[in-house]
C-alpha atoms as a PDB file:
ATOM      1  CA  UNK A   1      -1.996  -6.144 -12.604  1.00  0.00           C
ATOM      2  CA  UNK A   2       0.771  -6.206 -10.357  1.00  0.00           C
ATOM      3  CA  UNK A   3       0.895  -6.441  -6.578  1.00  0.00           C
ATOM      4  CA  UNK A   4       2.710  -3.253  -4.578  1.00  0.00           C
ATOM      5  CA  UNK A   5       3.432  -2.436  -1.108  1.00  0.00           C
ATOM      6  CA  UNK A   6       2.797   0.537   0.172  1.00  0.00           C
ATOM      7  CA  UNK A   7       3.038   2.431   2.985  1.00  0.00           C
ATOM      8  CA  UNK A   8       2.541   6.231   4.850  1.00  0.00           C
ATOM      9  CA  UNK A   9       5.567   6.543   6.276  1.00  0.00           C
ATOM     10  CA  UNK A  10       4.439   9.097   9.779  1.00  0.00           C
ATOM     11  CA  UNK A  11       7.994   9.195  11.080  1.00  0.00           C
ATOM     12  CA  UNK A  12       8.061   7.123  14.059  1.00  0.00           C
ATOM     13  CA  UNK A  13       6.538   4.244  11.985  1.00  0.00           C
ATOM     14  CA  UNK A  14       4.134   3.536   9.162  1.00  0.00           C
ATOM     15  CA  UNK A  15       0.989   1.895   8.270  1.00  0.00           C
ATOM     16  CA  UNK A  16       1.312  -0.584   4.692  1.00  0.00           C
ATOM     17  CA  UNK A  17      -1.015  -1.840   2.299  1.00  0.00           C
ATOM     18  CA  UNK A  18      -1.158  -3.994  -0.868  1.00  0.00           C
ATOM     19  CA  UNK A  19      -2.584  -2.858  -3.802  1.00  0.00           C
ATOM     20  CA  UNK A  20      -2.652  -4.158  -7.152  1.00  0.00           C
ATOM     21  CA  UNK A  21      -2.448  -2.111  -9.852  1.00  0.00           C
ATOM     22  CA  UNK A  22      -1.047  -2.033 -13.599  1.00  0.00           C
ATOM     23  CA  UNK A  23       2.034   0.491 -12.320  1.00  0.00           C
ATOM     24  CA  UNK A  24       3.892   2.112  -9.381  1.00  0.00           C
ATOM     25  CA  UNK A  25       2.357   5.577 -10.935  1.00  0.00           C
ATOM     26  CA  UNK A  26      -1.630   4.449 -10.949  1.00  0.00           C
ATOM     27  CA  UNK A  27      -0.865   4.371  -7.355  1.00  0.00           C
ATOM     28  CA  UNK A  28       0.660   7.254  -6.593  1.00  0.00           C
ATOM     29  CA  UNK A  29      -1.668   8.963  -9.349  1.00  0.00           C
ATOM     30  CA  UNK A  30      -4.704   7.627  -7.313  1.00  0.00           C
ATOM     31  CA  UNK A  31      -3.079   7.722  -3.642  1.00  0.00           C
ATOM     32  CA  UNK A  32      -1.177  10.836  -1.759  1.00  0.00           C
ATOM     33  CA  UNK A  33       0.798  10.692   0.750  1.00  0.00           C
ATOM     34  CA  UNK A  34       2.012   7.032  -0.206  1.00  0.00           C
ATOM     35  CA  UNK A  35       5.221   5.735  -0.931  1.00  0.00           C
ATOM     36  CA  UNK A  36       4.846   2.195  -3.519  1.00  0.00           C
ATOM     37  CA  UNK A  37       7.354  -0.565  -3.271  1.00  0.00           C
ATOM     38  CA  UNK A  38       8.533  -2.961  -6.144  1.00  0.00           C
ATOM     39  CA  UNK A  39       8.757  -5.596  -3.378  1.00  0.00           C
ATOM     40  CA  UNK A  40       9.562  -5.709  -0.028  1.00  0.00           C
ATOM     41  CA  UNK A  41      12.640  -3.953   1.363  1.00  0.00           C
ATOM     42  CA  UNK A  42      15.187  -6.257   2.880  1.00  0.00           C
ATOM     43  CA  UNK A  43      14.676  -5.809   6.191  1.00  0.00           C
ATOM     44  CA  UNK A  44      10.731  -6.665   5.435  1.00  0.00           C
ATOM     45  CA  UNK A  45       9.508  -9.507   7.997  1.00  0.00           C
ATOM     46  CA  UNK A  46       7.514 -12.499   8.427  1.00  0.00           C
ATOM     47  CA  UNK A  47       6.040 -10.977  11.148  1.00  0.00           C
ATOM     48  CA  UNK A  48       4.989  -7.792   9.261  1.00  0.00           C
ATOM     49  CA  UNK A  49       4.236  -9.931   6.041  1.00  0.00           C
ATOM     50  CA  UNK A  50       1.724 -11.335   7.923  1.00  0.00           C
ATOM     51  CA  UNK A  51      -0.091  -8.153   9.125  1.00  0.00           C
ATOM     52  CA  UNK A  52      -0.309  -6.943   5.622  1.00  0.00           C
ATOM     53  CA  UNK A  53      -0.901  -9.732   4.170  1.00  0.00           C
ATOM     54  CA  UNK A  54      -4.842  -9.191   4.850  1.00  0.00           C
ATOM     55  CA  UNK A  55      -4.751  -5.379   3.692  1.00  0.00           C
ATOM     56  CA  UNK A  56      -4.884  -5.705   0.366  1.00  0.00           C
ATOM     57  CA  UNK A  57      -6.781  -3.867  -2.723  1.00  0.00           C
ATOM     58  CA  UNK A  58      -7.002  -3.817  -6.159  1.00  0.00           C
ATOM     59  CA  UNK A  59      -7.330  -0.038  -7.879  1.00  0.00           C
ATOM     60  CA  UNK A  60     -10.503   1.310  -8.790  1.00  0.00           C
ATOM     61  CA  UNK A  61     -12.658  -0.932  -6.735  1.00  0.00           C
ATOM     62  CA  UNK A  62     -14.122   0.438  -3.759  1.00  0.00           C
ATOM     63  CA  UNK A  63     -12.295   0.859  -0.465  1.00  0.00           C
ATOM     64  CA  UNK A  64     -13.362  -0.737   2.832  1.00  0.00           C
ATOM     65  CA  UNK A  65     -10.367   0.469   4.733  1.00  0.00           C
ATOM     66  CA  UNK A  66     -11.398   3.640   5.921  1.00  0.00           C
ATOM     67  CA  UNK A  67      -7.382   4.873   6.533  1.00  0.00           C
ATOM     68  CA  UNK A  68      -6.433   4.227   3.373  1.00  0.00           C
ATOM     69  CA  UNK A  69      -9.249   5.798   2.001  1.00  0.00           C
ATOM     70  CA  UNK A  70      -8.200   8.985   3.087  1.00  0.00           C
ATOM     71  CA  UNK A  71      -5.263   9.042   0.906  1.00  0.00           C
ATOM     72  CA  UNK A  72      -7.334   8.735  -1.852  1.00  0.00           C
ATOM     73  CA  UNK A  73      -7.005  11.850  -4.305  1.00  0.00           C
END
């Protein structure tokens, strides 16, 4: 399994995730509304690394994150 970022993008800013899963297409198989990142854009910060770095999942285990939850298909 890989590690992605992730993010719903609302238009005046977003809210981002990590999930690991074995592909880019689980994700958006499982997820709607999501948009899965490789890695982390270039402009990605240490400051915003941070705040993700403690929302993360692994697909097909339950979700405690009741936001990302409901992009779940």
């Amino acid at each position: 399994m890989k590690k992605y970022l992730v993010v719903y993008d609302y238009g005046t800013g977003g809210l981002w995730w990590y999930i690991h899963a074995e592909s880019a297409a689980a994700i958006t198989s499982a997820f709607h509304d999501l948009e899965v990142f490789e890695s982390p854009p270039p402009w990605w910060s240490d400051e915003m690394e941070k705040l993700t770095a403690t929302k993360v999942y692994r697909l097909g285990e339950p979700l405690t994150d009741e936001v990302l939850a409901r992009f779940k298909r």
